[in-house]
C-alpha atoms as a PDB file:
ATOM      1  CA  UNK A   1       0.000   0.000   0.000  1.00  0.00           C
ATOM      2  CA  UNK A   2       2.687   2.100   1.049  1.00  0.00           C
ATOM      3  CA  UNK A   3       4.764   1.412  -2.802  1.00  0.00           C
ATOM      4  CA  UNK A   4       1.439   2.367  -4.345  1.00  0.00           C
ATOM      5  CA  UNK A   5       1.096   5.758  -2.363  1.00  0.00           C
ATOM      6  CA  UNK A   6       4.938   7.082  -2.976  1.00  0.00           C
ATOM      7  CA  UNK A   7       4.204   5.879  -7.098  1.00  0.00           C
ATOM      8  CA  UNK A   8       1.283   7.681  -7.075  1.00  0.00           C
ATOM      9  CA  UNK A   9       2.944  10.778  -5.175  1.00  0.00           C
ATOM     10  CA  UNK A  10       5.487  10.285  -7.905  1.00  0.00           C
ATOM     11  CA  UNK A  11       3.192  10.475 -10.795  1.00  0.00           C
ATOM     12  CA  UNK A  12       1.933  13.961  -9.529  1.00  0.00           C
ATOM     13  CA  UNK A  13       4.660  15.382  -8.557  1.00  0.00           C
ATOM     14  CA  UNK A  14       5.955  14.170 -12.243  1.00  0.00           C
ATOM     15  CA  UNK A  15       2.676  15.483 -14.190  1.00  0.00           C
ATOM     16  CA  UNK A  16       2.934  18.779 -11.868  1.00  0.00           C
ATOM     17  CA  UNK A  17       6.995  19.149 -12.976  1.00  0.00           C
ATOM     18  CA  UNK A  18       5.821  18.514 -16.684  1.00  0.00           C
ATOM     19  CA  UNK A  19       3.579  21.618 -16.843  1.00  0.00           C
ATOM     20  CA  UNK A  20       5.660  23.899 -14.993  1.00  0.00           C
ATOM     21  CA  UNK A  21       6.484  26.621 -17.316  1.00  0.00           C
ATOM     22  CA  UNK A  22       7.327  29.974 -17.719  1.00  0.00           C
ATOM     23  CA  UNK A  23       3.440  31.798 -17.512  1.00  0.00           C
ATOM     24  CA  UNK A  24       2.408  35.042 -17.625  1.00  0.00           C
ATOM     25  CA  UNK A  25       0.416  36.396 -14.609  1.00  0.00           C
ATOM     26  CA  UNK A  26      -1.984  38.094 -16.874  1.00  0.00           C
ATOM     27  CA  UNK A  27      -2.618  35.989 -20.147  1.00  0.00           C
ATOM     28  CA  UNK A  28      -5.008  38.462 -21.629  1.00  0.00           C
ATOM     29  CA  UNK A  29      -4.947  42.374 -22.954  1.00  0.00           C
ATOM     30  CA  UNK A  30      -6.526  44.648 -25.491  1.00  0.00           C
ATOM     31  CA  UNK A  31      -4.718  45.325 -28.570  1.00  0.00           C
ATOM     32  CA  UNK A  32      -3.048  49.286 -28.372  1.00  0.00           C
ATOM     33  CA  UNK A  33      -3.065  49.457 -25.043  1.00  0.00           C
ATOM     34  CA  UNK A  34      -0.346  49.452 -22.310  1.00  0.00           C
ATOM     35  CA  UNK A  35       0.756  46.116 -20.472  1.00  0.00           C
ATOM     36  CA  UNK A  36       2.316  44.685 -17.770  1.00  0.00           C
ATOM     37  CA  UNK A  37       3.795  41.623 -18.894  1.00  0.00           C
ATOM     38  CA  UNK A  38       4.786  39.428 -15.044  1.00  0.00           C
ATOM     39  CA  UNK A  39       6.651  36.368 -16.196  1.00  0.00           C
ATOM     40  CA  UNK A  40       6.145  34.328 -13.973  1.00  0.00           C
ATOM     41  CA  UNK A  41       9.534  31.231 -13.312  1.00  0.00           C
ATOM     42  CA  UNK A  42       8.360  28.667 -10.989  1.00  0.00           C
ATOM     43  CA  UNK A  43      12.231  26.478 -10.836  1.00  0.00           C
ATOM     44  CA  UNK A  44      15.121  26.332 -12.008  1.00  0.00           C
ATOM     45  CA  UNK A  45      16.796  23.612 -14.252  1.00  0.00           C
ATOM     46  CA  UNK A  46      17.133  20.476 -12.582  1.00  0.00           C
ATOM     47  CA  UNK A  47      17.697  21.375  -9.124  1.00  0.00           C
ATOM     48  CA  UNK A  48      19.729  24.271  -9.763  1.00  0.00           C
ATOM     49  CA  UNK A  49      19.393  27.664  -8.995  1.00  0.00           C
ATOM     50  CA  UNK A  50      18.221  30.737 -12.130  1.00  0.00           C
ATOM     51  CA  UNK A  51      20.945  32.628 -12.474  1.00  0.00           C
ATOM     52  CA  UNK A  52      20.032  34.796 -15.847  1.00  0.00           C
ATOM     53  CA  UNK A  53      16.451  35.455 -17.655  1.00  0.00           C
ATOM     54  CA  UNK A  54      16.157  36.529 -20.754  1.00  0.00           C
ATOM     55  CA  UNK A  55      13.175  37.656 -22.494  1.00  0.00           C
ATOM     56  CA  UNK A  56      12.732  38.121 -26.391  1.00  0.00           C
ATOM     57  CA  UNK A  57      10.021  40.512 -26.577  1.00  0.00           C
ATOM     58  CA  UNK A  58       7.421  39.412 -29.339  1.00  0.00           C
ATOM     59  CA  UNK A  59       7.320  41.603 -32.446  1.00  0.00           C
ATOM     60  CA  UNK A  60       4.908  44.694 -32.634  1.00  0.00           C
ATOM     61  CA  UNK A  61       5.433  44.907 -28.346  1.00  0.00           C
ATOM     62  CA  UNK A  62       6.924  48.706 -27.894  1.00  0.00           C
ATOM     63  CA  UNK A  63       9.062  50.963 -26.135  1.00  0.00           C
ATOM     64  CA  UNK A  64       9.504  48.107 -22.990  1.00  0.00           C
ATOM     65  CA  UNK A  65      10.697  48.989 -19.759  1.00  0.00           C
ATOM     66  CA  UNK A  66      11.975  46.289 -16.849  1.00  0.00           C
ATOM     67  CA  UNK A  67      11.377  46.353 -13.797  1.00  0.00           C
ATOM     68  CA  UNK A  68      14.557  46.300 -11.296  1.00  0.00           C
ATOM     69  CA  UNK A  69      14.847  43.282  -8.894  1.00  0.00           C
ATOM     70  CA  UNK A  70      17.148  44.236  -6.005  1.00  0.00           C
ATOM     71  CA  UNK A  71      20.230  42.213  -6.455  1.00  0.00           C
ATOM     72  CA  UNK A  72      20.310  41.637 -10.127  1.00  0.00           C
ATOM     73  CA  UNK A  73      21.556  43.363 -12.971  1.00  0.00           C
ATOM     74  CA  UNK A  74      19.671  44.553 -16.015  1.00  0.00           C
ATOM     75  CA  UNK A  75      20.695  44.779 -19.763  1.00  0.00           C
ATOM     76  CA  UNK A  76      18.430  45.473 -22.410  1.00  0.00           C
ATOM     77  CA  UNK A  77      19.155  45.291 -26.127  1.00  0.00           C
ATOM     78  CA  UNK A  78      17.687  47.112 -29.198  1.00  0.00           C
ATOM     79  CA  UNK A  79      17.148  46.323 -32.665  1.00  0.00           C
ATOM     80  CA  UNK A  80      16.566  48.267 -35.892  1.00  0.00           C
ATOM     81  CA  UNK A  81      12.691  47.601 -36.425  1.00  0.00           C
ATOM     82  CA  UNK A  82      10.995  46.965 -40.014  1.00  0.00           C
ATOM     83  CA  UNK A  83       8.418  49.403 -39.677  1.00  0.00           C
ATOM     84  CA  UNK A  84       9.434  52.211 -37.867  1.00  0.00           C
ATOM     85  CA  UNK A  85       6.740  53.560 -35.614  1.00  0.00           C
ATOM     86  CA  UNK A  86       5.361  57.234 -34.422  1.00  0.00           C
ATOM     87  CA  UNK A  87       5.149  58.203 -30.259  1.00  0.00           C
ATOM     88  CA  UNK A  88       4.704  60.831 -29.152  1.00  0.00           C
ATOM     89  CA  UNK A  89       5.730  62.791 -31.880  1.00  0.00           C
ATOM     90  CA  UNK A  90       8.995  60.951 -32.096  1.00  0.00           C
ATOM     91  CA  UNK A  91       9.961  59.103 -35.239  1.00  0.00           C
ATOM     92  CA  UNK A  92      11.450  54.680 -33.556  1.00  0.00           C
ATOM     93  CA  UNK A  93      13.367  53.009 -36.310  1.00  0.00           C
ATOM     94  CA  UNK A  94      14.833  50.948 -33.167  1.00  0.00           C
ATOM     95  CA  UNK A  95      13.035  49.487 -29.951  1.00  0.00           C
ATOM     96  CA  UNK A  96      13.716  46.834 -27.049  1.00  0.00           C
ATOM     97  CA  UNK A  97      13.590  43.492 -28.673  1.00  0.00           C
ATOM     98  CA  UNK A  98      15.693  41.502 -25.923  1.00  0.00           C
ATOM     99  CA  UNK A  99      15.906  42.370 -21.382  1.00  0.00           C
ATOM    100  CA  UNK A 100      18.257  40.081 -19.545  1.00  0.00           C
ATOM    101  CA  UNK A 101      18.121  39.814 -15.880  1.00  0.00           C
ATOM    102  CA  UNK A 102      21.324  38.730 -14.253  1.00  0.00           C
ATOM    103  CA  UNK A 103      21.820  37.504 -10.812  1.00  0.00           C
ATOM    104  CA  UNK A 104      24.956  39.650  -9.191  1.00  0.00           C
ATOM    105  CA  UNK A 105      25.848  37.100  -6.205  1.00  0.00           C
ATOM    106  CA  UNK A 106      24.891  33.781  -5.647  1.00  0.00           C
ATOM    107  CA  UNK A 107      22.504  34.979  -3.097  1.00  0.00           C
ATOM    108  CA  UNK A 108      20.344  36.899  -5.095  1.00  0.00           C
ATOM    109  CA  UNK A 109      19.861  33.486  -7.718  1.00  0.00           C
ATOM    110  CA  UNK A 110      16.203  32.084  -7.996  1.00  0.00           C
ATOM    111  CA  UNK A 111      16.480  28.622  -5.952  1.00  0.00           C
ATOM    112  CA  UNK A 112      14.842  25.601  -7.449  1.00  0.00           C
ATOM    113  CA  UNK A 113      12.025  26.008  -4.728  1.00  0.00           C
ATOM    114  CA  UNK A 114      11.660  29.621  -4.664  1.00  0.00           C
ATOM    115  CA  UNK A 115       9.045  31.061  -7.473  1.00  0.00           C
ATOM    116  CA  UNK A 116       9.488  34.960  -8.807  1.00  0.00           C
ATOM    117  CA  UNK A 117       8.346  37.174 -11.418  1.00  0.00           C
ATOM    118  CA  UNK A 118      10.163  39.124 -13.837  1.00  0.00           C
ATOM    119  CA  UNK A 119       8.411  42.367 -14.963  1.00  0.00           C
ATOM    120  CA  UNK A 120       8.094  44.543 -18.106  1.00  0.00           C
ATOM    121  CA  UNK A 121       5.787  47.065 -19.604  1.00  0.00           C
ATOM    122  CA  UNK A 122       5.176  48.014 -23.170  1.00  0.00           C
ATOM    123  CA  UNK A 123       2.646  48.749 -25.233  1.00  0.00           C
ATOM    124  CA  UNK A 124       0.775  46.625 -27.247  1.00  0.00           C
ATOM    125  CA  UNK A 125      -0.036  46.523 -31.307  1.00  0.00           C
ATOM    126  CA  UNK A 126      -3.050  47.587 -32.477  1.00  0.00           C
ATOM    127  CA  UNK A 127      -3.337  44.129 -34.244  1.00  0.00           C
ATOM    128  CA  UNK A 128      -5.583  41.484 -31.962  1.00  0.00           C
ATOM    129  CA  UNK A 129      -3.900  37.987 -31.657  1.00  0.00           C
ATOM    130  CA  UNK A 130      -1.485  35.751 -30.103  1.00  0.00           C
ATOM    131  CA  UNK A 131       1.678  37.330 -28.881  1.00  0.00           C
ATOM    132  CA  UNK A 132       4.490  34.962 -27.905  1.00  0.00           C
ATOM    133  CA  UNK A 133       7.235  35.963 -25.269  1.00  0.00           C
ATOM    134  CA  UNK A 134      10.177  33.417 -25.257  1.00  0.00           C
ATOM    135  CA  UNK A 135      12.121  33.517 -22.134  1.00  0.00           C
ATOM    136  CA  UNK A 136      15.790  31.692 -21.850  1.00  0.00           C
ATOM    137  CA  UNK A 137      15.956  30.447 -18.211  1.00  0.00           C
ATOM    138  CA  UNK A 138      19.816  29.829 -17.550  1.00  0.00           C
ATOM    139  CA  UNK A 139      20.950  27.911 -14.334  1.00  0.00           C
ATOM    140  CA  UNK A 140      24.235  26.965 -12.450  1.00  0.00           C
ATOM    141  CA  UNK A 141      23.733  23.762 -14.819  1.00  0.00           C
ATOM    142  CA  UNK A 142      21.788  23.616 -18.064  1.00  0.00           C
ATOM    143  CA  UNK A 143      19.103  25.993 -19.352  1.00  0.00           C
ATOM    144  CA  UNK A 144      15.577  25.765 -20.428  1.00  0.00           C
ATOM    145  CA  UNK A 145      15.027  27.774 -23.614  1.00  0.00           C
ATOM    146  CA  UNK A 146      10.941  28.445 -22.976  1.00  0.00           C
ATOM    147  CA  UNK A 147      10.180  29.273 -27.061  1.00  0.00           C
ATOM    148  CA  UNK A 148       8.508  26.719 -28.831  1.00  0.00           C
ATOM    149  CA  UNK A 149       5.072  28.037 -30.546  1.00  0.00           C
ATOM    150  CA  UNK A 150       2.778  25.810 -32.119  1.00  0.00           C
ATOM    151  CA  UNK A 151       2.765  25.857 -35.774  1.00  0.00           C
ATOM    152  CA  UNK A 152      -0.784  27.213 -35.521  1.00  0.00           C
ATOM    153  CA  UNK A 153      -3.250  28.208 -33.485  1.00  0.00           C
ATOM    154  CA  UNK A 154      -2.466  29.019 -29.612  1.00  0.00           C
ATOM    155  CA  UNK A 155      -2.698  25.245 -28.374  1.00  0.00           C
ATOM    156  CA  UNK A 156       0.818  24.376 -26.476  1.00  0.00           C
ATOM    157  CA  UNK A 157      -0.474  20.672 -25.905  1.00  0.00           C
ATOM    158  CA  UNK A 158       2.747  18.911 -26.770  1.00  0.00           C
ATOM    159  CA  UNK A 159       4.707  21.154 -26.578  1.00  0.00           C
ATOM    160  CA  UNK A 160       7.947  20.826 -24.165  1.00  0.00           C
ATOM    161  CA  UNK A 161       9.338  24.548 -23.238  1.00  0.00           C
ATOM    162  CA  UNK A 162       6.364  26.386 -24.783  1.00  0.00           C
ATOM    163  CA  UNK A 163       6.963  30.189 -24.888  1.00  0.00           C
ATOM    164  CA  UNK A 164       4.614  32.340 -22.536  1.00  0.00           C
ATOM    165  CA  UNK A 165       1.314  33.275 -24.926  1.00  0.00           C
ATOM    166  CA  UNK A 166      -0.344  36.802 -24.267  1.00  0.00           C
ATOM    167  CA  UNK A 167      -4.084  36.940 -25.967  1.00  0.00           C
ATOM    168  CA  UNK A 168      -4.161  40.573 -27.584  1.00  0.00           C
ATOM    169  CA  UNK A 169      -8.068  41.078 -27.835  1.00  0.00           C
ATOM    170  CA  UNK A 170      -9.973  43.600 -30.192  1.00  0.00           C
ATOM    171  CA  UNK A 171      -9.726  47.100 -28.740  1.00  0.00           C
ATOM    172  CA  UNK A 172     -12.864  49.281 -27.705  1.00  0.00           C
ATOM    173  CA  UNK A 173     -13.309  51.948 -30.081  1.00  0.00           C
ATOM    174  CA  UNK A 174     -14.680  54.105 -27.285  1.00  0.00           C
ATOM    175  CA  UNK A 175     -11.890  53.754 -25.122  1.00  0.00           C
ATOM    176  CA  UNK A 176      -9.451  56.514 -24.052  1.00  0.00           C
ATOM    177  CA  UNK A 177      -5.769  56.657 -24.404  1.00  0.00           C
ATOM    178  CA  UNK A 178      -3.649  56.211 -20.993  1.00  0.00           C
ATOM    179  CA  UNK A 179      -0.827  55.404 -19.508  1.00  0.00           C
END
């Protein structure tokens, strides 16, 4: 009886491991406005503790901004954009396509058993649809590279390090413009 409780305690803890993933607090938005993406990493690879997280920001997602975590470091990289883009009265031919969070002491790492968010704002296109954020989760050993997308559709059934999907609805017509 005993064997058949610890396999079955196995099994969970198994299925529960299998669909751990890197999520986004808030899986849902309207399309032009402004968004708080929380990327949410619930372990690290393994056993071992998160060291660095990177996020590839999903194109059409603009002018993002990350949030400092005491005790790591942040660098952010731009690229030259396809279709430049108007705000504020200012011409972007380049925006933030890439943040990396970087643990600065062994301390500050994200242990196996702790759970943290990583945070970001932009603004969203105008466009309704999937959005896909990949996220590279790097550890004291190995990585998980969180980026497969389904070849269509939004289902991530079968997927093994699905990137985290944001659901960009229709925007109001009536609604107002903030910040």
């Amino acid at each position: 009886m005993l064997k058949n409780l610890t396999l079955a305690a196995a099994l969970l803890i198994a299925a529960f491991g299998a669909q751990a993933h890197v999520t986004l607090e808030e899986g849902d938005a309207i399309a032009g406005t402004y968004y708080k993406a929380a990327l949410q990493v619930g372990h690290g690879c393994d056993g071992t503790p998160v060291h660095t997280v990177v996020v590839r920001l999903p194109a059409g997602f603009k002018g993002a901004k990350p949030t400092p975590k005491a005790g790591w470091k942040i660098d952010i990289t731009r690229s030259a954009l396809a279709q430049p883009y108007v705000s504020h009265g200012k011409t972007i031919a380049d925006d933030v396509s890439e943040i990396r969070w970087t643990a600065q002491s062994p301390e500050a790492r994200l242990q196996d058993a702790w759970y943290d968010s990583f945070v970001l704002r932009g603004q969203l296109p105008d466009q309704p649809g999937p959005l896909w954020f990949k996220v590279l989760q790097v550890c004291d050993q190995g990585q998980i590279d969180w980026a497969e997308v389904p070849a269509s559709g939004t289902s991530t059934k079968g997927l093994k390090a699905p990137a985290a999907l944001l659901n960009v609805h229709p925007a109001d017509p009536h609604a107002a413009h903030a910040h």
